[in-house]
N, C-alpha and C. Protein backbone atom coordinates (compact mmCIF):
# COMPACT_ATOMS: atom_id res chain seq x y z
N UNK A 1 -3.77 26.93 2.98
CA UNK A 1 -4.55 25.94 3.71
C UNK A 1 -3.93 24.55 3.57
N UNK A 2 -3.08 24.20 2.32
CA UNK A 2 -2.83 22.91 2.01
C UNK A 2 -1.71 22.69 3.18
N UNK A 3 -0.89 23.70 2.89
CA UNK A 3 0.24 23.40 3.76
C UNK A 3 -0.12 23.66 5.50
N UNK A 4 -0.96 23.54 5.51
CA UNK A 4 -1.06 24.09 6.97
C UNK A 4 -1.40 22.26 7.51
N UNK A 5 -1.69 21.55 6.29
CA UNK A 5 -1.73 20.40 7.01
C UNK A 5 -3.33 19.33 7.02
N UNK A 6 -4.06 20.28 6.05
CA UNK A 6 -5.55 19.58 5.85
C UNK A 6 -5.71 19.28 5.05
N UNK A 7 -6.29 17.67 5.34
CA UNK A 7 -6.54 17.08 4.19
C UNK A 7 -7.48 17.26 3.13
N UNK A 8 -8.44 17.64 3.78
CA UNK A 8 -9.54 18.58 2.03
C UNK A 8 -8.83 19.16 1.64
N UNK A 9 -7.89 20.05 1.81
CA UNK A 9 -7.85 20.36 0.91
C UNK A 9 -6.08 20.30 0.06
N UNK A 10 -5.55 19.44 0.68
CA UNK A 10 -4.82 18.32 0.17
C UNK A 10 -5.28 17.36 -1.47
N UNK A 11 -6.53 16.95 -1.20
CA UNK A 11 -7.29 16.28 -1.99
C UNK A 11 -7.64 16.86 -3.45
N UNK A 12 -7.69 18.21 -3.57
CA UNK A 12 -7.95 18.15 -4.87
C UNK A 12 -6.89 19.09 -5.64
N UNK A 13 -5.79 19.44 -4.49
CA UNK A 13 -4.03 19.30 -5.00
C UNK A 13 -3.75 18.00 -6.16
N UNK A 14 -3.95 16.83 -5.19
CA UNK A 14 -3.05 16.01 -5.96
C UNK A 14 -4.03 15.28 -7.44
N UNK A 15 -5.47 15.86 -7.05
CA UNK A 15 -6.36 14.52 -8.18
C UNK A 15 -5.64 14.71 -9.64
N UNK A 16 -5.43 15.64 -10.22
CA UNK A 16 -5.04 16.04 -11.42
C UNK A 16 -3.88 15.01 -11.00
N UNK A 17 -2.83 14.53 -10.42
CA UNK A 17 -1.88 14.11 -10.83
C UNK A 17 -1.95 12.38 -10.21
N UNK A 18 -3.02 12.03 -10.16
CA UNK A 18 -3.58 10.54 -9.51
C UNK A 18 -2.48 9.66 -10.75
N UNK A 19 -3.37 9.94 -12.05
CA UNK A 19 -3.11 8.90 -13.08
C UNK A 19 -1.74 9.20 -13.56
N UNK A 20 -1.36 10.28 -13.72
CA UNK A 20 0.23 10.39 -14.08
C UNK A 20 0.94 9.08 -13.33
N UNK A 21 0.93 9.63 -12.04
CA UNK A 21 1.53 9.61 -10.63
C UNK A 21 1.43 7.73 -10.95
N UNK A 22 0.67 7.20 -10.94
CA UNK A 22 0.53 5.82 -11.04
C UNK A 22 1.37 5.61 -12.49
N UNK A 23 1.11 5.88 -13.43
CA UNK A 23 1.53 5.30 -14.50
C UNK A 23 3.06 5.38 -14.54
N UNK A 24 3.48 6.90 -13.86
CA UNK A 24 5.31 7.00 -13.59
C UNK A 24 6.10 5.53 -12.48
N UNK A 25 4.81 5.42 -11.45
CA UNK A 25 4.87 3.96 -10.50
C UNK A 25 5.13 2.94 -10.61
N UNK A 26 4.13 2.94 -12.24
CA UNK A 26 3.97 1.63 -12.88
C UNK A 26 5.22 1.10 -13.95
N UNK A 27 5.72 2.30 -14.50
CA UNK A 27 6.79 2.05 -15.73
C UNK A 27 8.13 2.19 -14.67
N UNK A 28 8.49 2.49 -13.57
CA UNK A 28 9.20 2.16 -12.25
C UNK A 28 9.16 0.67 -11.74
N UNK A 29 8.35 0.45 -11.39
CA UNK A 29 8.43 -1.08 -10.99
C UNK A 29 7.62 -2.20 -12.05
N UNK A 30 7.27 -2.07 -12.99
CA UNK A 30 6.59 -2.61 -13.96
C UNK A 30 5.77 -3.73 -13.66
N UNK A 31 4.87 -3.06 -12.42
CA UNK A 31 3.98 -4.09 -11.47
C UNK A 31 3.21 -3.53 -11.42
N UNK A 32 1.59 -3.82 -11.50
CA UNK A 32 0.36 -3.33 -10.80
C UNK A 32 0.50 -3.18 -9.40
N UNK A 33 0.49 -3.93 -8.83
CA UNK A 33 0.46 -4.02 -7.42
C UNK A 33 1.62 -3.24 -6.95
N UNK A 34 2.73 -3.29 -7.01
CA UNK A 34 3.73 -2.23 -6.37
C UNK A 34 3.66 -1.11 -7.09
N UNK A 35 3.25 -0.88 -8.02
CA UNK A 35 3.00 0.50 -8.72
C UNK A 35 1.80 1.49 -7.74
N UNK A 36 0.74 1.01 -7.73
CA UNK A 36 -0.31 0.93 -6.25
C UNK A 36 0.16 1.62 -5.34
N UNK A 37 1.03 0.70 -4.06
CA UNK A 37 1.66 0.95 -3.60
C UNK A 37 2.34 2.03 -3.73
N UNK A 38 3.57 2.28 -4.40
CA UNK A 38 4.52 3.37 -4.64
C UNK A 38 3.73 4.20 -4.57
N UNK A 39 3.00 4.69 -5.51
CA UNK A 39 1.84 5.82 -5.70
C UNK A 39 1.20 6.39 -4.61
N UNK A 40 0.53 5.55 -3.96
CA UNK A 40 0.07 5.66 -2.47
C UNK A 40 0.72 6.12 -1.23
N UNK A 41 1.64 5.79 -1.08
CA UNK A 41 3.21 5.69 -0.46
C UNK A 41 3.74 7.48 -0.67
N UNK A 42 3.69 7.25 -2.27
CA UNK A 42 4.37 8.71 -2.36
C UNK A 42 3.23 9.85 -1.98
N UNK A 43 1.88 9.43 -2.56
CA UNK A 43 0.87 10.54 -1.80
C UNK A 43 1.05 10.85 -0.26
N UNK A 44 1.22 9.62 0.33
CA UNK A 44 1.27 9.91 1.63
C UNK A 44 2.57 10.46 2.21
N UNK A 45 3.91 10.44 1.76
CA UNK A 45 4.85 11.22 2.10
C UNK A 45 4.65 12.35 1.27
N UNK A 46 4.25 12.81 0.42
CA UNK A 46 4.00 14.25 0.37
C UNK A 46 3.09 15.15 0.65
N UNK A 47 1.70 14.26 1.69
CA UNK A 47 1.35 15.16 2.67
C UNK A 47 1.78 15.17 3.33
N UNK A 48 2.78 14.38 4.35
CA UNK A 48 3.68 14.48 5.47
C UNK A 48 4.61 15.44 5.59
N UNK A 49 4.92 15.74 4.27
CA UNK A 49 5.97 16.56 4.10
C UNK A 49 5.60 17.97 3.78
N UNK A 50 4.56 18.25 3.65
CA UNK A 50 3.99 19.57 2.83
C UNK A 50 4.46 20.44 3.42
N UNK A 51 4.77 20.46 4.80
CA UNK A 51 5.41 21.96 5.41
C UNK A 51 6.87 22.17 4.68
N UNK A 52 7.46 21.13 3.92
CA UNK A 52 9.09 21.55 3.52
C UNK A 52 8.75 21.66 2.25
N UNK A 53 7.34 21.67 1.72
CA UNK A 53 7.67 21.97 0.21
C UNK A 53 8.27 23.30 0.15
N UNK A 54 8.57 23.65 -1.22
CA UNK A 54 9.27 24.96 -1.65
C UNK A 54 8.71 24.83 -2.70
N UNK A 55 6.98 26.10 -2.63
CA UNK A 55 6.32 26.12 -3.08
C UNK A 55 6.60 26.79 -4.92
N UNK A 56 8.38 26.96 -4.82
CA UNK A 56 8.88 28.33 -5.60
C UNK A 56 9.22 26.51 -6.71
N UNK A 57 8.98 25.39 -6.67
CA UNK A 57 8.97 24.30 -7.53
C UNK A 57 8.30 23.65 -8.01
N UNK A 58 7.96 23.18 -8.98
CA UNK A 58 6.44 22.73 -9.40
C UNK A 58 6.31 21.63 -8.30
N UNK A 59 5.07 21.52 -8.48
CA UNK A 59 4.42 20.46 -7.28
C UNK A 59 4.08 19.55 -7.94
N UNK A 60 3.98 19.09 -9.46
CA UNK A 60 4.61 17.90 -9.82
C UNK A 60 5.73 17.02 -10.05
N UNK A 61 6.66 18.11 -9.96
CA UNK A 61 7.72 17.63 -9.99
C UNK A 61 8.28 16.91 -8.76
N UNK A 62 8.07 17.52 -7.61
CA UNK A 62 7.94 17.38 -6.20
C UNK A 62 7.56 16.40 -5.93
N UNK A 63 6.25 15.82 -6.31
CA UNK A 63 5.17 14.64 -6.24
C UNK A 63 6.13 13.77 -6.38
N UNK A 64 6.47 13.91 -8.66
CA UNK A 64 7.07 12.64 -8.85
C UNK A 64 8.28 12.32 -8.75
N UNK A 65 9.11 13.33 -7.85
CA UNK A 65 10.39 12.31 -6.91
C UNK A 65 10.16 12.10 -6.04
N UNK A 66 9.42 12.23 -5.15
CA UNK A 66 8.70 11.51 -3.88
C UNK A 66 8.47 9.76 -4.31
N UNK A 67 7.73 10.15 -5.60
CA UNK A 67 7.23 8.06 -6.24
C UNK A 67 8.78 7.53 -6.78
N UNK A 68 9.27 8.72 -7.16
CA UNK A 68 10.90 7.84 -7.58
C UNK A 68 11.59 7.32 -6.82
N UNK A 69 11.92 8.04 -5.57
CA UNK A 69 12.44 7.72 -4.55
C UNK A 69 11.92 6.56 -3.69
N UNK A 70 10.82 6.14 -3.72
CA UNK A 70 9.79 5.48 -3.16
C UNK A 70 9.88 4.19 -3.77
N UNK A 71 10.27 3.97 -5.11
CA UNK A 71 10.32 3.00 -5.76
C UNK A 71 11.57 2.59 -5.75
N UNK A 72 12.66 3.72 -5.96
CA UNK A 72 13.76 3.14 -5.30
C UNK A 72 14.20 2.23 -4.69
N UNK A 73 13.69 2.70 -3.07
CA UNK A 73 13.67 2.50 -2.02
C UNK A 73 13.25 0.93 -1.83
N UNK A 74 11.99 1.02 -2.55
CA UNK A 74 11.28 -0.98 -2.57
C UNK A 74 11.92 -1.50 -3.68
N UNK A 75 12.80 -0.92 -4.35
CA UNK A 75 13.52 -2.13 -4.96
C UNK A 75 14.31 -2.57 -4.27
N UNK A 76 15.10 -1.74 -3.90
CA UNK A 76 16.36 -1.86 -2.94
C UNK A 76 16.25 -2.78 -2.10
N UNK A 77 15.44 -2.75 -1.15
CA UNK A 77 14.91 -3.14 -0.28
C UNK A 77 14.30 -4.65 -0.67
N UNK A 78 13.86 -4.86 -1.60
CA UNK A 78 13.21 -6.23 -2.52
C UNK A 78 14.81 -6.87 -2.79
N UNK A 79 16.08 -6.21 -3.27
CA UNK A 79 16.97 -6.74 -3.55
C UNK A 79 17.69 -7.32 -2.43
N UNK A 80 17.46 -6.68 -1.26
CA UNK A 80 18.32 -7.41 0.03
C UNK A 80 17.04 -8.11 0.49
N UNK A 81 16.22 -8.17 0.49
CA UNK A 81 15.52 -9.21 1.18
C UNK A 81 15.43 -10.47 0.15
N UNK A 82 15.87 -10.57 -1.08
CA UNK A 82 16.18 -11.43 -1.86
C UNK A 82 17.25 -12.30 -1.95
N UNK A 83 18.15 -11.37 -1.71
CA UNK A 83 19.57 -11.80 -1.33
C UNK A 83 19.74 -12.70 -0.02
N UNK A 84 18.78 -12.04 0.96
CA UNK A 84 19.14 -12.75 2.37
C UNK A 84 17.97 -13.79 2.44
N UNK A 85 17.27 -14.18 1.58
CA UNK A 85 16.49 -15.57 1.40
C UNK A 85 17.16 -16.37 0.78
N UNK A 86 18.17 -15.98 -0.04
CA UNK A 86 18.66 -17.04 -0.86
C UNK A 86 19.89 -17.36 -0.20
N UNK A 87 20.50 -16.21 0.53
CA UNK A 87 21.73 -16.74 1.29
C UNK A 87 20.96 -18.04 2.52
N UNK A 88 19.94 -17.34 2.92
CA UNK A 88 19.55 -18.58 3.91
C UNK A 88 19.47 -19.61 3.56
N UNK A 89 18.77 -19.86 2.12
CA UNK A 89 18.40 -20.85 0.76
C UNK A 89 19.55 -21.89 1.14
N UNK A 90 21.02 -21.37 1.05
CA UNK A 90 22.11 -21.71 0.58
C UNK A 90 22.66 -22.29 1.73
N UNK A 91 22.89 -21.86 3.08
CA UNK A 91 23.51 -22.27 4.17
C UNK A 91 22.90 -23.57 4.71
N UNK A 92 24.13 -24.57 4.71
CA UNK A 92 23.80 -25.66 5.32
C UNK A 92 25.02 -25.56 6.77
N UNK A 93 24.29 -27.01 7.27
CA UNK A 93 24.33 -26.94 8.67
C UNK A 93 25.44 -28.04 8.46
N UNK A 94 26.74 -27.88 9.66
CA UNK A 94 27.81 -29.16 9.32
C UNK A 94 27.24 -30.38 9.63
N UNK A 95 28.01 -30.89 9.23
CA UNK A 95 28.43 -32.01 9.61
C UNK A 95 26.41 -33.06 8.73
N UNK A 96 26.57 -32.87 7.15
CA UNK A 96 25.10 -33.06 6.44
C UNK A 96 25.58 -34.02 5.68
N UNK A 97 25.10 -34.81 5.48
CA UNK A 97 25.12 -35.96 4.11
C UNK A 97 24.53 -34.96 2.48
N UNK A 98 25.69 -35.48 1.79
CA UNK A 98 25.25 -34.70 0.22
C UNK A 98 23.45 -34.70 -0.16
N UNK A 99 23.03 -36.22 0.40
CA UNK A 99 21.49 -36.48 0.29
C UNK A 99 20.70 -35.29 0.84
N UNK A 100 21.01 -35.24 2.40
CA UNK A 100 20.37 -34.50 3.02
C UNK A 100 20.52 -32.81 2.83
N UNK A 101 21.46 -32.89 2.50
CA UNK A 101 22.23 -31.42 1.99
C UNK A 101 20.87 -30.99 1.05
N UNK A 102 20.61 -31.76 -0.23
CA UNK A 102 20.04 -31.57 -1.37
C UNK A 102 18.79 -31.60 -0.82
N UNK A 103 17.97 -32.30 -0.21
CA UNK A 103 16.76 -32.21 0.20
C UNK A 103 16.54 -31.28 0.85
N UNK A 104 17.43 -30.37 1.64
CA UNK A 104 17.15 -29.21 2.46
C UNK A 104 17.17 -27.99 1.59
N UNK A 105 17.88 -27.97 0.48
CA UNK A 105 18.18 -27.21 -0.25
C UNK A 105 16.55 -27.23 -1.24
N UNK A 106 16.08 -28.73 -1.51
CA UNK A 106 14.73 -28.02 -2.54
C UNK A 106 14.05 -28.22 -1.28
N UNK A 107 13.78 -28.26 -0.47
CA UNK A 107 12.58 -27.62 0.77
C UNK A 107 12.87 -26.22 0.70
N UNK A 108 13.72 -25.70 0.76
CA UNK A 108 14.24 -24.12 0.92
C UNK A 108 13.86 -23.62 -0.31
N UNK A 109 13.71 -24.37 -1.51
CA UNK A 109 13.56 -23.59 -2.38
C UNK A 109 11.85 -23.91 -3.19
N UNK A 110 11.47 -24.89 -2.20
CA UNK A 110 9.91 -24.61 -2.47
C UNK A 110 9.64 -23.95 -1.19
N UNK A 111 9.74 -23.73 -0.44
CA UNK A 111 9.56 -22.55 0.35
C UNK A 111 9.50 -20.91 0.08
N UNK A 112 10.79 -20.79 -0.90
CA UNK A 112 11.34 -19.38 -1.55
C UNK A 112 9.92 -19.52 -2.29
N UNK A 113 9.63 -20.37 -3.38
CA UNK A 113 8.95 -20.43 -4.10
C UNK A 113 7.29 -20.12 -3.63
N UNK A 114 6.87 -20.77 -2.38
CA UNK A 114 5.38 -20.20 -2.15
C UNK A 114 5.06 -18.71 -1.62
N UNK A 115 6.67 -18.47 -0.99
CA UNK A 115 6.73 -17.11 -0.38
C UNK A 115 6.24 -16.36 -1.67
N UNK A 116 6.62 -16.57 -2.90
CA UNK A 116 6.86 -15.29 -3.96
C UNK A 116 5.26 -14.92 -4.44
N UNK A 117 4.25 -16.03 -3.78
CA UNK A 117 3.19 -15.82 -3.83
C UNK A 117 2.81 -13.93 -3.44
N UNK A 118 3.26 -14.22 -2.25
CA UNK A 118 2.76 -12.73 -1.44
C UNK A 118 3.58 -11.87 -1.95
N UNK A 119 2.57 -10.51 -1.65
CA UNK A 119 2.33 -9.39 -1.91
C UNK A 119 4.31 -8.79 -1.08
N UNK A 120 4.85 -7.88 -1.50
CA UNK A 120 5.08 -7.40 -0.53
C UNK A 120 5.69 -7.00 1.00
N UNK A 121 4.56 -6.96 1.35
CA UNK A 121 3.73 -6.30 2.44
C UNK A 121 3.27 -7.17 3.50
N UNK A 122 2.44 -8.63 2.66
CA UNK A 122 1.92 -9.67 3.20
C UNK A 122 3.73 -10.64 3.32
N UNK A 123 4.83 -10.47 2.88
CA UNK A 123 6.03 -11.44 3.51
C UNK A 123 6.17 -10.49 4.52
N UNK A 124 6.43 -9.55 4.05
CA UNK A 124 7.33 -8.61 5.52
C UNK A 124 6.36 -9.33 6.63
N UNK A 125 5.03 -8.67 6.80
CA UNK A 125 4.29 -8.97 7.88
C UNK A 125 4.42 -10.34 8.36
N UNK A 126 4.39 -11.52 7.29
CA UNK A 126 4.37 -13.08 7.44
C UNK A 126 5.64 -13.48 8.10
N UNK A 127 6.94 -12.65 7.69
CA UNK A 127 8.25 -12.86 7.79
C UNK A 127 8.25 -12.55 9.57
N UNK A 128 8.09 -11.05 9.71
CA UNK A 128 7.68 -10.83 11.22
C UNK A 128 7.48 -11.54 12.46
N UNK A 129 5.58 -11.03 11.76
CA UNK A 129 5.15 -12.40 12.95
C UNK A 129 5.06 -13.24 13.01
N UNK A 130 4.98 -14.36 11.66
CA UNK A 130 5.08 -15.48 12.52
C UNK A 130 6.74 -16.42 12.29
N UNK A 131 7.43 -15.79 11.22
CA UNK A 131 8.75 -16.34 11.78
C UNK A 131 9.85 -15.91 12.79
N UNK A 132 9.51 -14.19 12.72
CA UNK A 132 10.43 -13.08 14.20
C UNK A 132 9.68 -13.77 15.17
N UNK A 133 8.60 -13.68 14.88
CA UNK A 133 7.38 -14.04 16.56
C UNK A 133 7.84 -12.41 16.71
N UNK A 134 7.12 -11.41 16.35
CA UNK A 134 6.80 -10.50 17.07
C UNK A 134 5.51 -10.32 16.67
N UNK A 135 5.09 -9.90 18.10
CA UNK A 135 3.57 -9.64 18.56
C UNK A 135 2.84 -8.54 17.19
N UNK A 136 1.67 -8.27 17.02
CA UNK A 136 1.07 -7.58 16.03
C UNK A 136 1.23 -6.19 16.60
N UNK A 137 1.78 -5.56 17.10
CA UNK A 137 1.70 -4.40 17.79
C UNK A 137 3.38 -3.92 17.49
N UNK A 138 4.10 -4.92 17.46
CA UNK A 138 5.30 -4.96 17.27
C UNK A 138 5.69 -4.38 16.07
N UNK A 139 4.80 -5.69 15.06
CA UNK A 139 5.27 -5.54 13.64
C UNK A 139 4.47 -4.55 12.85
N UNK A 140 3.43 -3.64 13.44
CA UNK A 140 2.81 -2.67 13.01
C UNK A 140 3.85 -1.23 13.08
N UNK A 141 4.26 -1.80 14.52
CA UNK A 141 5.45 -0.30 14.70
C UNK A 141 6.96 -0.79 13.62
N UNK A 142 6.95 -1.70 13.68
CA UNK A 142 8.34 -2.33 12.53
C UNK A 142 7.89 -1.54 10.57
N UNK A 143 6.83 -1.81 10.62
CA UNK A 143 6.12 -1.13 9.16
C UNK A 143 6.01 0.02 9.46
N UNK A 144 5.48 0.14 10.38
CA UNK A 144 5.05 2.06 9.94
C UNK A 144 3.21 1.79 9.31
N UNK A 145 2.68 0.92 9.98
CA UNK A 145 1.39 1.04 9.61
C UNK A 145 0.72 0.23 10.94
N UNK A 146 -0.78 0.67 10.83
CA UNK A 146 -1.92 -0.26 11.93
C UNK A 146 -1.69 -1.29 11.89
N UNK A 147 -2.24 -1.77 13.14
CA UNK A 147 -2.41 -3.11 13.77
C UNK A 147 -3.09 -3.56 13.12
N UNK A 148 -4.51 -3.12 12.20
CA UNK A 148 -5.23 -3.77 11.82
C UNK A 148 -4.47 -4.37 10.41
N UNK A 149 -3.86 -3.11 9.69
CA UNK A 149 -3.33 -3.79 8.49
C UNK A 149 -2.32 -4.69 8.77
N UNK A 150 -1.67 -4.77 9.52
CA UNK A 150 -1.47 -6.17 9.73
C UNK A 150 -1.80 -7.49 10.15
N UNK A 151 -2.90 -7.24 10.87
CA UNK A 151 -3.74 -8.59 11.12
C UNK A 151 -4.62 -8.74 9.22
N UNK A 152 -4.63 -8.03 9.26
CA UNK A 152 -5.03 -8.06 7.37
C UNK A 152 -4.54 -8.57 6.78
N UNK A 153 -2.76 -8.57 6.54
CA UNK A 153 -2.22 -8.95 5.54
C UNK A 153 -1.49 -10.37 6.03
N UNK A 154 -1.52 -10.52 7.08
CA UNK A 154 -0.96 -11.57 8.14
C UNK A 154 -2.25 -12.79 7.52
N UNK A 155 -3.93 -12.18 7.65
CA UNK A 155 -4.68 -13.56 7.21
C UNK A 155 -4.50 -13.83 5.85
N UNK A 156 -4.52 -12.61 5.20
CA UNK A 156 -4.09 -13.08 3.31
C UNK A 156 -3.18 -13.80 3.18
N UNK A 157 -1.73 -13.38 3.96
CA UNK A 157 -0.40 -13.97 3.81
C UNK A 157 -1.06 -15.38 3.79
N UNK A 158 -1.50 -16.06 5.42
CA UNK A 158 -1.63 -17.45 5.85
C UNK A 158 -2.30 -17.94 4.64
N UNK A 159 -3.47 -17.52 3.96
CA UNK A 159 -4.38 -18.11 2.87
C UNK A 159 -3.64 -18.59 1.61
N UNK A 160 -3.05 -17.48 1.46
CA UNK A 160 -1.86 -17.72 -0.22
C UNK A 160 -1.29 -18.67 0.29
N UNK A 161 -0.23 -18.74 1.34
CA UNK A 161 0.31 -19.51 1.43
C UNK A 161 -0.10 -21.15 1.48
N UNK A 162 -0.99 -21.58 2.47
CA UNK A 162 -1.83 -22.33 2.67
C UNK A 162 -2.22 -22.79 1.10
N UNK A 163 -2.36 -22.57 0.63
CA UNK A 163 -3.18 -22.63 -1.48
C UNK A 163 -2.24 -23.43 -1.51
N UNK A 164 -0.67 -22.07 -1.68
CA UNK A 164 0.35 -22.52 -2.45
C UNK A 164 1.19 -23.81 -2.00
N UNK A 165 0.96 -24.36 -0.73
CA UNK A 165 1.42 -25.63 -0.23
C UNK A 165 0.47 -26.61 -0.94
N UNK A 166 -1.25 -26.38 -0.62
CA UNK A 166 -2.20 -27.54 -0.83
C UNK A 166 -1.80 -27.36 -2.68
N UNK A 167 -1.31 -26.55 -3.56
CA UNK A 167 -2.04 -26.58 -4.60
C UNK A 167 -0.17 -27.54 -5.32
N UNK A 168 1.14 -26.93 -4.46
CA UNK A 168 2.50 -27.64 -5.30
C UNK A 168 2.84 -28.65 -4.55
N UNK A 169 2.42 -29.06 -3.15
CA UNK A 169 2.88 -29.94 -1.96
C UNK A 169 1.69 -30.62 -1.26
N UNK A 170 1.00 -31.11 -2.20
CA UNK A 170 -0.15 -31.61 -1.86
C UNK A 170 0.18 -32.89 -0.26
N UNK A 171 0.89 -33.32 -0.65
CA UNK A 171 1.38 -34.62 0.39
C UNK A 171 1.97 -33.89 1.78
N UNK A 172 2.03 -32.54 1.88
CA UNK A 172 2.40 -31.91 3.18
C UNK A 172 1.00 -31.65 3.82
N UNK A 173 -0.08 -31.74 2.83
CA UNK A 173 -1.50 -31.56 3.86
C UNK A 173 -2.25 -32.28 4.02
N UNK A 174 -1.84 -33.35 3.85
CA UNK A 174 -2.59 -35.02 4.43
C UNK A 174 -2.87 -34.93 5.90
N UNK A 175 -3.96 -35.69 5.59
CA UNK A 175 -5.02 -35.15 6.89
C UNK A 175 -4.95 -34.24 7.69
N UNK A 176 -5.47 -32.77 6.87
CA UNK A 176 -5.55 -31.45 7.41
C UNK A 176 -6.93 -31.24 6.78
C-alpha cells in the first residue's frame, strides 16, 4: 500500500524515524532551522520516490541518505550563493573615486549583513521577486513550492528585513 503511493499509510512508515531523522539533519547542518528543513525535504523526497525504493534495503538507511544528500545539496548551494554575494560585494564600477569605492563597498556589506537575517528560503524568494522581479507564480515554479509559500516567506522576508534596516540603519528610515 505504501508504495503504491498513499499517504496514510506512508505516515506511520516514517514516525519511528521522525526524531532520528532530525537529529542526523541537525548534526549535518548544525542549525535548527535548516535541520527542519532537511528533514522535511528528505520526508518528502522519499515519498516521491517510494516506487524506486528497493525494498530488499533497510528503509532507514534509505531515509537517511535521502537527509544526507539533502543537506548536501543546501550547503552547496548556501556556498555558491555566498560566493556570488560577495563577488557582487566586491565588484566595482569604473571609472570610482577610492571614497566612493569604500562607501559602496560598506553599503554592500550592510546589505550582505541584513540579508543573513533570513531564513533560507525567505532570500531565495526575496532574492527572486523582488530583486529578479519575477512574478509569484514564477518564483514558486523556480522553488519547487506554492504560490502561497511564497507570498509567505516574501512578507517575513520584507519584515526581517525592514527590523534589520530600522534596528542597524536607523537614518535610512527617516520619515517612514
Amino acid at each position: 500500500m505504501v508504495l503504491s503511493g498513499r499517504t496514510e499509510a506512508f505516515e506511520p512508515l516514517v514516525t519511528p524515524y521522525r526524531r532520528p531523522l532530525l537529529a542526523l539533519a541537525y548534526r549535518l547542518t548544525r542549525n535548527r532551522e535548516d535541520a527542519l528543513e532537511v528533514a522535511q525535504e528528505a520526508l518528502l523526497r522519499a515519498f516521491r520516490s517510494l516506487v524506486r525504493y528497493d525494498v530488499s534495503r533497510s528503509f532507514k538507511n534509505w531515509l537517511f541518505q535521502i537527509a544526507a544528500n539533502e543537506a548536501r545539496d543546501r550547503f552547496r548551494k548556501r556556498t555558491r550563493e555566498k560566493a556570488a554575494l560577495e563577488n557582487v560585494a566586491q565588484t566595482e564600477p569604473p571609472h570610482s573615486t577610492p571614497e566612493a569605492g569604500r562607501e559602496r563597498r560598506e553599503i554592500r556589506s550592510d546589505i550582505l549583513q541584513c540579508l543573513a537575517v533570513l531564513s533560507p528560503r525567505e532570500r531565495e524568494v526575496f532574492i527572486l521577486r523582488d530583486l529578479e522581479e519575477l512574478d509569484i507564480k514564477e518564483t514558486a515554479r523556480a522553488l519547487g513550492c506554492s504560490s502561497i509559500s511564497v507570498r509567505v516567506n516574501l512578507s517575513s522576508a520584507r519584515r526581517k528585513l525592514r527590523e534589520a534596516i530600522r534596528d542597524n540603519f536607523p537614518h535610512l528610515m527617516e520619515g517612514r
